[in-house]
Protein backbone atom coordinates (compact mmCIF):
# COMPACT_ATOMS: atom_id res chain seq x y z
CA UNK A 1 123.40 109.69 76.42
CA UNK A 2 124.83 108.97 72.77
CA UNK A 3 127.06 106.52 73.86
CA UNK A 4 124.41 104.93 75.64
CA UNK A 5 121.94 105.02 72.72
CA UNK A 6 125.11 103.44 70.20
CA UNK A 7 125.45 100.87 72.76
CA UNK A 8 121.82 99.78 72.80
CA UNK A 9 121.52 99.90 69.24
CA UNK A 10 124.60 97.37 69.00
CA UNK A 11 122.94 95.17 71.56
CA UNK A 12 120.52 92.27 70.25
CA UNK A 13 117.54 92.05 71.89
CA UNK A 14 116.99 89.56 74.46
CA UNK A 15 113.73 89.39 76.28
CA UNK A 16 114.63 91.19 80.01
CA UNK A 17 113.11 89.27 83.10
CA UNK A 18 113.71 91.67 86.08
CA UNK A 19 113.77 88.75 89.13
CA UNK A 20 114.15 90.72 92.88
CA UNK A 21 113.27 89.71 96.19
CA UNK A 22 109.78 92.47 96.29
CA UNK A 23 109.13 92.20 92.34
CA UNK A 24 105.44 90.41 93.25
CA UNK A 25 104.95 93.68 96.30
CA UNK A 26 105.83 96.40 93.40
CA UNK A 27 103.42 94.65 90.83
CA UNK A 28 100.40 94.36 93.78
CA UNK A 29 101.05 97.61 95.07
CA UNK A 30 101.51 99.22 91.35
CA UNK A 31 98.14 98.14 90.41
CA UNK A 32 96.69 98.69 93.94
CA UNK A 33 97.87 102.32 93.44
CA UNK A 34 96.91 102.94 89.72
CA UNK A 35 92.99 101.96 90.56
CA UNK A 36 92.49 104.20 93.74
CA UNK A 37 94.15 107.30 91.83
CA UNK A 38 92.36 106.58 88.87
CA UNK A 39 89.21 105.92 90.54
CA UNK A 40 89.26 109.38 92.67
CA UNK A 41 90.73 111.35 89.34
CA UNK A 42 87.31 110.37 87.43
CA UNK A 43 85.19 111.41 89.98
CA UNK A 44 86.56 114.11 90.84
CA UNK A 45 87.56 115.52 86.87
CA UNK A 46 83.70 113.71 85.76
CA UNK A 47 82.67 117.65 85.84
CA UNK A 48 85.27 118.71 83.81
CA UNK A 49 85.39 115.41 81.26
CA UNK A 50 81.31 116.87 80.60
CA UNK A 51 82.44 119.98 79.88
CA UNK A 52 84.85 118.85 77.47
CA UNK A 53 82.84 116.31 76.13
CA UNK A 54 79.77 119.26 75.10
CA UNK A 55 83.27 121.62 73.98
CA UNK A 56 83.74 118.70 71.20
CA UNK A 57 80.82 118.45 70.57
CA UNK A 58 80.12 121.58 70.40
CA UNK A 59 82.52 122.39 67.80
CA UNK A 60 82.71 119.49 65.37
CA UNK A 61 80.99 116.48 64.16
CA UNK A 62 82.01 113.32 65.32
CA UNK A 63 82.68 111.02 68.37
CA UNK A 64 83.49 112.47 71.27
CA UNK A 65 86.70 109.77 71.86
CA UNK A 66 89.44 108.99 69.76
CA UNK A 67 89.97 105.16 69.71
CA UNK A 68 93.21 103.99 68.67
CA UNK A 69 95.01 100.05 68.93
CA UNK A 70 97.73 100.39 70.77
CA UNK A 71 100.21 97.78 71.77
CA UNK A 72 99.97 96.30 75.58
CA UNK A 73 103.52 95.64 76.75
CA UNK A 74 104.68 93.66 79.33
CA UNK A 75 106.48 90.58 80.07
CA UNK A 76 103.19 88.13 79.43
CA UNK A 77 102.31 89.86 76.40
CA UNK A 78 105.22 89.06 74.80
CA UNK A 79 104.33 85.82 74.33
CA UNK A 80 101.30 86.44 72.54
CA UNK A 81 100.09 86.50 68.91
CA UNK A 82 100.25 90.21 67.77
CA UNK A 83 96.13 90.40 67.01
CA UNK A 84 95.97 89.29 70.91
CA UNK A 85 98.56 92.02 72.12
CA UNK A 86 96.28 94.92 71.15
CA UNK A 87 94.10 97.32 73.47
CA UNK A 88 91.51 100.23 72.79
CA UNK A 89 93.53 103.53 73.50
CA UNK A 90 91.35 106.30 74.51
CA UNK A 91 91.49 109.88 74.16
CA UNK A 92 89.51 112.70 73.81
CA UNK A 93 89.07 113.61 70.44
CA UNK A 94 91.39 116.58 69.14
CA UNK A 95 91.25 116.08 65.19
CA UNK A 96 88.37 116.73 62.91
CA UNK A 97 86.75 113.16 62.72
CA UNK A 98 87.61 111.03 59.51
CA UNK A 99 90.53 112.98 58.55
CA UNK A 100 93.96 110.46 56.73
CA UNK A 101 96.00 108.80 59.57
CA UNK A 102 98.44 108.18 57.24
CA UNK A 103 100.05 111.36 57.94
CA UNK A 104 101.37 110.62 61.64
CA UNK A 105 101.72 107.27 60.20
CA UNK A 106 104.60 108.47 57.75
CA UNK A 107 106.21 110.88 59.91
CA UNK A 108 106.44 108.49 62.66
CA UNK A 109 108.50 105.98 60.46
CA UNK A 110 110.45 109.15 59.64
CA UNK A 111 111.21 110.00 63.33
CA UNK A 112 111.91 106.63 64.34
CA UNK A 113 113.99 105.90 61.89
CA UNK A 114 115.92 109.16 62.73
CA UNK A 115 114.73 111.56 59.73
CA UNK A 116 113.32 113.92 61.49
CA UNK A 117 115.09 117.22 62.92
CA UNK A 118 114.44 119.47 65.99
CA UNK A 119 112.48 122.21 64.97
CA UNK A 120 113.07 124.66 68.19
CA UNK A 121 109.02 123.82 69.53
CA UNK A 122 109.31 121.26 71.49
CA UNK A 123 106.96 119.59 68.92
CA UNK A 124 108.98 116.82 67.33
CA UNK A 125 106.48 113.97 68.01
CA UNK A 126 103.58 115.92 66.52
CA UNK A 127 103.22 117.39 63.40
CA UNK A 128 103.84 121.54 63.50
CA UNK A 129 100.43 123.66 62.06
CA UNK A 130 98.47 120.09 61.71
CA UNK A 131 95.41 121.29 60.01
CA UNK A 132 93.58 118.33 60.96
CA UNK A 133 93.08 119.89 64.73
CA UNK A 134 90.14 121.11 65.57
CA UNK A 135 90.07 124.45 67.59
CA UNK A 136 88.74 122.69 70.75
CA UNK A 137 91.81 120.01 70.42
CA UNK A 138 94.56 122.32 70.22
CA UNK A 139 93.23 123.43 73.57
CA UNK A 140 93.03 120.26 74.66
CA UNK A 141 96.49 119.35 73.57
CA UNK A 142 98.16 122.24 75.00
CA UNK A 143 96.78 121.47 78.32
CA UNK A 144 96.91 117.39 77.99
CA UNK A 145 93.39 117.65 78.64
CA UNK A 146 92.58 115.13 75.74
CA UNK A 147 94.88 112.04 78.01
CA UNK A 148 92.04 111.82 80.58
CA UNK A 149 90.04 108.89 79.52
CA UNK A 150 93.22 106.86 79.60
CA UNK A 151 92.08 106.95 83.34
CA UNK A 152 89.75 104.50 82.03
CA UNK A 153 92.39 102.34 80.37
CA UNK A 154 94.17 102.16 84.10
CA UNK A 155 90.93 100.55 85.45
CA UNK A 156 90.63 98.35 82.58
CA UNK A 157 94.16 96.99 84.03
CA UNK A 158 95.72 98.08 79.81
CA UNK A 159 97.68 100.67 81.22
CA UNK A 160 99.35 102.09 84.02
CA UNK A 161 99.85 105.79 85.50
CA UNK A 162 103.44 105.26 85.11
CA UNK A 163 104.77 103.73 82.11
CA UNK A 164 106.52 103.60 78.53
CA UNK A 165 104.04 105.78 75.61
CA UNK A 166 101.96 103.48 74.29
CA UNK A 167 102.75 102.16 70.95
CA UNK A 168 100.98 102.41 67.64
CA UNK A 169 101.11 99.15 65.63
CA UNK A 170 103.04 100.85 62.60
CA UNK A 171 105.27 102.24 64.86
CA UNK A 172 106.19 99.30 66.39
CA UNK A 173 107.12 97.78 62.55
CA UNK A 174 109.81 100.26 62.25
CA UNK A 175 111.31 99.58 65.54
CA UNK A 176 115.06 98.18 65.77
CA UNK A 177 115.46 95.33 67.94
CA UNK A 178 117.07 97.11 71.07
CA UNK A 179 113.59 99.60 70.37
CA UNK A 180 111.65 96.44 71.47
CA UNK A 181 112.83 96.43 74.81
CA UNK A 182 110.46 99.42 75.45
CA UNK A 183 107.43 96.52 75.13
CA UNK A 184 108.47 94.87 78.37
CA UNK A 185 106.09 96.52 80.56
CA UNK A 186 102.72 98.17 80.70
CA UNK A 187 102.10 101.20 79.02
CA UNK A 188 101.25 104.28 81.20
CA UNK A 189 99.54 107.89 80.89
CA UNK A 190 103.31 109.71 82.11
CA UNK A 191 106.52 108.62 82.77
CA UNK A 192 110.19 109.18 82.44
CA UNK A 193 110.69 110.65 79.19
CA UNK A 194 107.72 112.74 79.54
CA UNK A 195 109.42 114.10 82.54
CA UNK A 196 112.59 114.55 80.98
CA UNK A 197 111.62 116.66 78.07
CA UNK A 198 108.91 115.03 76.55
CA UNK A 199 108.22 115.99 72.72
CA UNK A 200 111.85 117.19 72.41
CA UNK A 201 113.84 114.50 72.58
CA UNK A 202 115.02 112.09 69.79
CA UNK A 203 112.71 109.07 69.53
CA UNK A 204 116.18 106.64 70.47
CA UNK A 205 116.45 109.26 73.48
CA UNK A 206 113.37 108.83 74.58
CA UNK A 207 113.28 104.97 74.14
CA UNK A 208 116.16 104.75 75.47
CA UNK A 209 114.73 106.54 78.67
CA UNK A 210 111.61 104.14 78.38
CA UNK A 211 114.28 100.88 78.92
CA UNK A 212 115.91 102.70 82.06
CA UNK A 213 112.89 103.09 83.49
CA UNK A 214 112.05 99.05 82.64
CA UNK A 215 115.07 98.28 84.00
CA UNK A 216 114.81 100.06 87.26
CA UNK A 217 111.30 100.85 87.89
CA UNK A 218 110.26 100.66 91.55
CA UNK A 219 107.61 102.33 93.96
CA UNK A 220 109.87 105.40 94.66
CA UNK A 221 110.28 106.34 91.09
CA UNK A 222 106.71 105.24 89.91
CA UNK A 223 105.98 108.33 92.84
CA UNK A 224 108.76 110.69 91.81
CA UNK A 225 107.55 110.59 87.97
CA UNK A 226 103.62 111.27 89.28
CA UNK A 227 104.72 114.64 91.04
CA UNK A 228 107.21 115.31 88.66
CA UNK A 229 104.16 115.29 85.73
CA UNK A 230 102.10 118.18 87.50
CA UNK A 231 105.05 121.13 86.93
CA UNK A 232 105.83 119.26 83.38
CA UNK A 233 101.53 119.89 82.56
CA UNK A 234 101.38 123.23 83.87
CA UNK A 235 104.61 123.85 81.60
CA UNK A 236 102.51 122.97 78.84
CA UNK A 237 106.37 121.81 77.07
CA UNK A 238 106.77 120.24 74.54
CA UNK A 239 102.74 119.34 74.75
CA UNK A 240 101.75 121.01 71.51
């Protein structure tokens, strides 16, 4: 994997147009799939959703969703300004409400540009004994409870269920060209890195991942990643 990583990080970035004989089936039957799951997980997790939705509530002031701009990759949005390239990321809320982003904001530019070590949780992408988290969204983060309304994203046609973790803005500032290569397709609620050890891998490890998975993404895997995300939920690793 390191000598992959070097090697990618030597490369300059060149915009990656993946031409195959079923590349128009995969896209039709991507999208077919992502709004019949999507449409059958929000009925049937509506009961749940409630119950969350009165737990927040419940427990702190605020909205009940987090909205956040994130960046909407694939290969037409590449062409567009960055203001245009920009989607309302939804989650259930899991911080107290009005509390200084500017916290992930700065450790993110630490961890992407490689300042951050492995602390032994399986935490390295969020911040360990956040006080900002409410009771309610700890719970909600263990479980990855608080990713259902991105169901809602999937409709909207901004994300997928299978995809690269969509980027913040800032984040995307700090990238290094070969990071960029991450943008070239649609976001999505799991996918390979989140499979293949989520929060405790490197941010060029998991990128790196993101890039395979751009590079060889198909039907099959899109399928292997969705029922390799149940045991990697229950697991609760690396989800804290």
């Amino acid at each position: 994997m390191a000598a992959k990583i070097t090697h990618l990080r030597q490369a300059t970035y060149t915009p990656r147009v993946r031409i195959w004989q079923n590349e128009s089936l995969y896209l039709f039957t991507k999208r077919l799939l992502d709004m019949v799951l999507a449409t059958i997980a929000l009925v049937l997790l509506t009961p749940l959703m409630a119950i969350i939705a009165i737990a927040i509530r419940l427990d702190t002031t605020g909205p009940i969703l987090f909205r956040q701009g994130r960046v909407r990759g694939d290969q037409d949005s590449q062409a567009k300004r960055p203001e245009e390239n920009i989607f309302s990321f939804l989650k259930f809320r899991s911080m107290y409400h009005g509390v200084d982003q500017n916290v992930h904001r700065r450790y993110m530019e630490s961890l992407i540009n490689g300042k951050v070590k492995a602390n032994g949780s399986g935490s390295r992408y969020k911040l360990l004994s956040d006080r900002r988290i409410t009771r309610v969204g700890r719970i909600l983060r263990k479980t990855s409870l608080d990713e259902l309304p991105q169901l809602i994203n999937v409709l909207r046609g901004e994300m997928s269920l299978v995809g690269p973790r969509p980027a913040i803005p800032y984040e995307v500032a700090q990238y290094q060209p070969w990071h960029t290569q991450r943008l070239a397709v649609a976001p999505g609620i799991t996918g390979l890195w989140q499979t293949s050890g989520r929060s405790d891998l490197a941010f060029d490890e998991m990128a790196s991942l993101d890039i395979q998975y751009a590079d060889t993404r198909s039907a099959w895997l899109d399928l292997a990643i969705l029922l390799r995300t149940i045991p990697a939920v229950l697991s609760a690793k690396g989800a804290e």
